[in-house]
N, C-alpha and C. Protein backbone atom coordinates (compact mmCIF):
# COMPACT_ATOMS: atom_id res chain seq x y z
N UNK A 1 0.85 -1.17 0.00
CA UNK A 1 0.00 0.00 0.00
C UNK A 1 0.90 1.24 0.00
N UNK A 2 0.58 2.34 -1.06
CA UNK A 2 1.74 3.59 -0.73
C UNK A 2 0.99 4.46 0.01
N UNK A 3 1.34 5.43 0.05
CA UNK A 3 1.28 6.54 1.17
C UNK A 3 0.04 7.31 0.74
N UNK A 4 -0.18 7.54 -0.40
CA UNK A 4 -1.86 8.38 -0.82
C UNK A 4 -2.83 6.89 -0.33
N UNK A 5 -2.84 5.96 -0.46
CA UNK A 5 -4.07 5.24 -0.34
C UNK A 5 -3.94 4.86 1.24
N UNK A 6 -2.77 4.96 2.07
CA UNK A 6 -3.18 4.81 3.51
C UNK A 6 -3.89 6.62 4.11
N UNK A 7 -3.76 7.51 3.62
CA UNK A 7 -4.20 8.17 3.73
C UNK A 7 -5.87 8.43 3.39
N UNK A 8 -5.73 8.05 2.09
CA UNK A 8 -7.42 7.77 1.74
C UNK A 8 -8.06 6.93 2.69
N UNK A 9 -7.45 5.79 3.01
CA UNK A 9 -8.28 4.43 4.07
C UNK A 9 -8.83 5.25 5.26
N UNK A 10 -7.64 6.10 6.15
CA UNK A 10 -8.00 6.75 6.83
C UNK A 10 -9.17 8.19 7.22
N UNK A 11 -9.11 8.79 5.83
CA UNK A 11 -9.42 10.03 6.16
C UNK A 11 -10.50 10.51 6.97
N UNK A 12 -11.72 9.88 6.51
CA UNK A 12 -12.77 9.70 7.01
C UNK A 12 -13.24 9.69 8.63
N UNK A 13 -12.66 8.79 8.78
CA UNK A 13 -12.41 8.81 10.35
C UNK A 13 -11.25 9.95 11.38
N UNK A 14 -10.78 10.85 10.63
CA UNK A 14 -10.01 11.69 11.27
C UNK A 14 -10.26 13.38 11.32
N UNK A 15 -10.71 14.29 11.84
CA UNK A 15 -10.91 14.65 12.10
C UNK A 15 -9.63 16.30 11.93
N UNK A 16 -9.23 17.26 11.31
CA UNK A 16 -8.58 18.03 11.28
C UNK A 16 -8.38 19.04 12.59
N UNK A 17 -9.37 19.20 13.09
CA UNK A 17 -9.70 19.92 14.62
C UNK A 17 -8.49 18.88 15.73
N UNK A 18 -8.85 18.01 15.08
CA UNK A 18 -8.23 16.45 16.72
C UNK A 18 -6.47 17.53 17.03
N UNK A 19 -6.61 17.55 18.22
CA UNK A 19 -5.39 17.91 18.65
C UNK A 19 -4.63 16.72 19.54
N UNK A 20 -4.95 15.62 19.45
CA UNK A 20 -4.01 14.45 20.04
C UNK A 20 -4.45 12.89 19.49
N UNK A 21 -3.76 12.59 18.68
CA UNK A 21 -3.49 11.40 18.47
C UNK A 21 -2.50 9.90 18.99
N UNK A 22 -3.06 9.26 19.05
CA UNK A 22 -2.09 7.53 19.42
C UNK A 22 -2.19 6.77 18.54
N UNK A 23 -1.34 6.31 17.97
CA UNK A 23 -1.18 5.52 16.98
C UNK A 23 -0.59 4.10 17.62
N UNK A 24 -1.52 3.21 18.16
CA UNK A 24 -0.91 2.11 19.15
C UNK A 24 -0.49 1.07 18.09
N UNK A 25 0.74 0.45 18.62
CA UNK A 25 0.85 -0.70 17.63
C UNK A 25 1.41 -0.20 16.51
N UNK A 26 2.60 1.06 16.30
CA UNK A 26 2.60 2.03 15.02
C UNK A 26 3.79 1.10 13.94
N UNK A 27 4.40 -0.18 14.38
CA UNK A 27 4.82 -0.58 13.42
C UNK A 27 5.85 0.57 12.71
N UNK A 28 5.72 0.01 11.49
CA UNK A 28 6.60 1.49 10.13
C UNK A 28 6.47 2.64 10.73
N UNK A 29 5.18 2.77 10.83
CA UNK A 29 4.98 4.41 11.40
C UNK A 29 4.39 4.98 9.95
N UNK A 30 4.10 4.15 9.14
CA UNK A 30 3.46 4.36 7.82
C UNK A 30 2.23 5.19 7.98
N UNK A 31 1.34 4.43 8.91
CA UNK A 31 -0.08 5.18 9.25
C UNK A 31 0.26 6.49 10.18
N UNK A 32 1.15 6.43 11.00
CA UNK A 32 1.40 7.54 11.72
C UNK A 32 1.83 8.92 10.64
N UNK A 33 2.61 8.52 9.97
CA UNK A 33 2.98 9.75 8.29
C UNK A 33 1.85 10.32 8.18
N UNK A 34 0.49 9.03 7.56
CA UNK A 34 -0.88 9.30 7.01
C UNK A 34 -1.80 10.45 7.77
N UNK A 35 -1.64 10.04 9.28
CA UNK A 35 -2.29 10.86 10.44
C UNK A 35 -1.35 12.39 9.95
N UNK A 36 -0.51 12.50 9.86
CA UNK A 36 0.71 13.35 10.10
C UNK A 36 0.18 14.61 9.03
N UNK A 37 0.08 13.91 7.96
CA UNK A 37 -0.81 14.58 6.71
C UNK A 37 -1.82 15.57 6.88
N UNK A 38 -3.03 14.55 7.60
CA UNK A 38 -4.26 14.90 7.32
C UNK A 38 -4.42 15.71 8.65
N UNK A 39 -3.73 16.09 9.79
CA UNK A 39 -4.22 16.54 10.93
C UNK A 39 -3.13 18.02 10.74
N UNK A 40 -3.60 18.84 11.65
CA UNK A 40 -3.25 19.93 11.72
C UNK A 40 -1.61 20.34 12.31
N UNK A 41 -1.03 20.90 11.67
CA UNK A 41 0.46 21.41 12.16
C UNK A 41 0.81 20.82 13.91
N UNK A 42 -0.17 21.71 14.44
CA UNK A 42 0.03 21.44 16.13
C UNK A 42 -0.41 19.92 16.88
N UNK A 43 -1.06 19.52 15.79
CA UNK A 43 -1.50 18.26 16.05
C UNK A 43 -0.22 17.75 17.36
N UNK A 44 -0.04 16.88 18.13
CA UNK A 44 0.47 15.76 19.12
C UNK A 44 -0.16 14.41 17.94
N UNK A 45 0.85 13.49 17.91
CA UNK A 45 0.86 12.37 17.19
C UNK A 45 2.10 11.35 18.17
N UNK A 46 1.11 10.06 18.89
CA UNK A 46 2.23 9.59 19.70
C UNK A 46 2.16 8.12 18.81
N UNK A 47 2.94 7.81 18.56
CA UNK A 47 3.29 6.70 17.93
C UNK A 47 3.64 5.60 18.90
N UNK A 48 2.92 5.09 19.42
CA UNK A 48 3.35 3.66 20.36
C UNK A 48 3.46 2.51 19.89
N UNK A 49 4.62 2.13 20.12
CA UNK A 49 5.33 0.53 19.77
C UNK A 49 6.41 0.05 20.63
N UNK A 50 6.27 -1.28 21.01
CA UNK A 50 6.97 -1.97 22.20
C UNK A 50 8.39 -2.48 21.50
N UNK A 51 8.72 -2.38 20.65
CA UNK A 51 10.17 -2.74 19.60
C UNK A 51 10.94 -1.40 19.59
N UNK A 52 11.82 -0.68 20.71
CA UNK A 52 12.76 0.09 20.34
C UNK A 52 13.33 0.04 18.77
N UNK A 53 13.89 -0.83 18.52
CA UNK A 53 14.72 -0.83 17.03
C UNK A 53 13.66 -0.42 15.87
N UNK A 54 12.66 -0.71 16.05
CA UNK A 54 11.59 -0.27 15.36
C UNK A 54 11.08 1.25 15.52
N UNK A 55 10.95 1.37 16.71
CA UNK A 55 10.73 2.67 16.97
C UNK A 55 12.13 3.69 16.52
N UNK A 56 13.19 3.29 16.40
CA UNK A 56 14.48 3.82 16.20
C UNK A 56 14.29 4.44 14.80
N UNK A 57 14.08 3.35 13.75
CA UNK A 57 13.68 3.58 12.38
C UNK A 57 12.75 4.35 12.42
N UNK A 58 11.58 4.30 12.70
CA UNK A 58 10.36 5.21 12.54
C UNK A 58 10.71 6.79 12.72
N UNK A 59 12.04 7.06 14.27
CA UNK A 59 12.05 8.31 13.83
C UNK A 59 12.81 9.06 13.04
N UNK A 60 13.54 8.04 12.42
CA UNK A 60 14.58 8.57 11.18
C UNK A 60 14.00 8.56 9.93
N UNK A 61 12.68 7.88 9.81
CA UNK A 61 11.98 7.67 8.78
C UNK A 61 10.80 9.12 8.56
N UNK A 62 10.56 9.48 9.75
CA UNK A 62 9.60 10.17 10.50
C UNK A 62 10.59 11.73 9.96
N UNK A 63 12.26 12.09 9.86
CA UNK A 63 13.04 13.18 10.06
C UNK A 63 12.96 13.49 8.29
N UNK A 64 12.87 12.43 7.94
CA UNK A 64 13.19 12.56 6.36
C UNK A 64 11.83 12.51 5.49
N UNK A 65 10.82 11.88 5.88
CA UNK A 65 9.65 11.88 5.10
C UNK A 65 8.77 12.82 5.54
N UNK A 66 8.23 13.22 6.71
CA UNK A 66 7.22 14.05 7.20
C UNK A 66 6.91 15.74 6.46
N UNK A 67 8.63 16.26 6.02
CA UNK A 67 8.16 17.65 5.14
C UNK A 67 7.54 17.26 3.83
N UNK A 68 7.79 16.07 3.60
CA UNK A 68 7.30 15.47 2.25
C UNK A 68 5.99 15.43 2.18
N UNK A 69 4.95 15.41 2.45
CA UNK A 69 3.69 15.02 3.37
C UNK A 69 2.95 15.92 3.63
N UNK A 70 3.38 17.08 4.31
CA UNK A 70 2.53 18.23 4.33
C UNK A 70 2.16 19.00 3.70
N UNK A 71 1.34 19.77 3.88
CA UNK A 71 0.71 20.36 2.64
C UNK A 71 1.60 21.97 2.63
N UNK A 72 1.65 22.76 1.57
CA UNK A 72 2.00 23.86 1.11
C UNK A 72 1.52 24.97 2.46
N UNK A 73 0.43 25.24 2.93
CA UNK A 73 -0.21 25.59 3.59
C UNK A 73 0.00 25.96 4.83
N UNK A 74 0.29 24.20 5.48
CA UNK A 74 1.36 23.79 6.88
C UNK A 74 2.66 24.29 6.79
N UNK A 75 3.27 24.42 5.89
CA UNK A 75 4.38 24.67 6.14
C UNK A 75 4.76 25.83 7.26
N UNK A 76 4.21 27.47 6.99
CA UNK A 76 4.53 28.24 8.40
C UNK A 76 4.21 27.74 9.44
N UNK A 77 3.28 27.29 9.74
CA UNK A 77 2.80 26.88 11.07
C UNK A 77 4.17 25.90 11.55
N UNK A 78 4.16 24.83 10.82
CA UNK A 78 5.26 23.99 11.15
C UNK A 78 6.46 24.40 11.56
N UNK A 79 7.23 25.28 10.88
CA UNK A 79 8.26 25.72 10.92
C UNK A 79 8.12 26.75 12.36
N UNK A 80 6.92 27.62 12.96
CA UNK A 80 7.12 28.31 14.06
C UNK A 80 6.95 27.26 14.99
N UNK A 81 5.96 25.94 14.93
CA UNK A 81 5.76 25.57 15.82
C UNK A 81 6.14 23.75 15.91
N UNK A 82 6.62 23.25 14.97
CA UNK A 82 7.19 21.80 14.70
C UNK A 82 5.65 20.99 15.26
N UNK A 83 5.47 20.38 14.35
CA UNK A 83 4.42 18.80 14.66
C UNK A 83 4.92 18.30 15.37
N UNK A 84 4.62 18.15 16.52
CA UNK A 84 4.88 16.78 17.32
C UNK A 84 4.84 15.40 17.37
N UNK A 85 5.95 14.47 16.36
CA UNK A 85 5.53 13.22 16.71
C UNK A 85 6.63 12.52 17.59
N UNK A 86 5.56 11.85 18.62
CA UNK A 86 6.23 11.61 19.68
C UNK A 86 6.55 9.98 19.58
N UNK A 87 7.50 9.22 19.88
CA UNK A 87 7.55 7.83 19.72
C UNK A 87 8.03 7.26 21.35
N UNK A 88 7.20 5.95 21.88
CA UNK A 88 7.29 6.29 23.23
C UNK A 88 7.37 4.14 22.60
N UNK A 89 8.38 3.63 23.56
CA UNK A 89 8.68 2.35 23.64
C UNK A 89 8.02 1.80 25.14
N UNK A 90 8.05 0.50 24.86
CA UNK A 90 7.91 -0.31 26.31
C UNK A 90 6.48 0.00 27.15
N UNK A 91 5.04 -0.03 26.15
CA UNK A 91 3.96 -0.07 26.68
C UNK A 91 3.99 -1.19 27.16
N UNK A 92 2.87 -1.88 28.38
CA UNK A 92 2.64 -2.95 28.09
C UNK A 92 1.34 -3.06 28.61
């Protein structure tokens, strides 16, 4: 699946107003990108996954893909105020 159609799967159910998201179980962090997209600059986006090494990738994946992703629009906001995605290991 690429990155426009996990976004489409989602959209519906997400909400642009939402100021806090969890993405449990975030794996790639693929769907977390998708959220990343469709929600607002200030958005909080916590990405939870119990695999450090996984979570390791996600935020290097997360440093390099995320300006890719946003819209034209987001960009000031972002830049005064950075999206928050947060990646938090060792739920249980």
């Amino acid at each position: 699946m690429i990155h426009a159609e996990r976004v489409d799967l989602i959209k519906n159910g997400v909400s642009p107003a939402d100021v806090v998201w969890a993405d449990l179980g975030s794996g790639s962090g693929s769907f977390t990108l998708a959220l990343a997209e469709l929600l607002h600059p200030l958005t909080e986006i916590y990405s939870i996954e119990e695999d450090q090494r996984i979570l390791n990738e996600q935020q290097k994946k997360f440093q390099t893909q995320l300006l890719k992703y946003l819209k034209m629009r987001d960009m000031v906001l972002l830049l005064k105020h950075q999206k928050k995605l947060i990646t938090i290991c060792g739920i249980s």
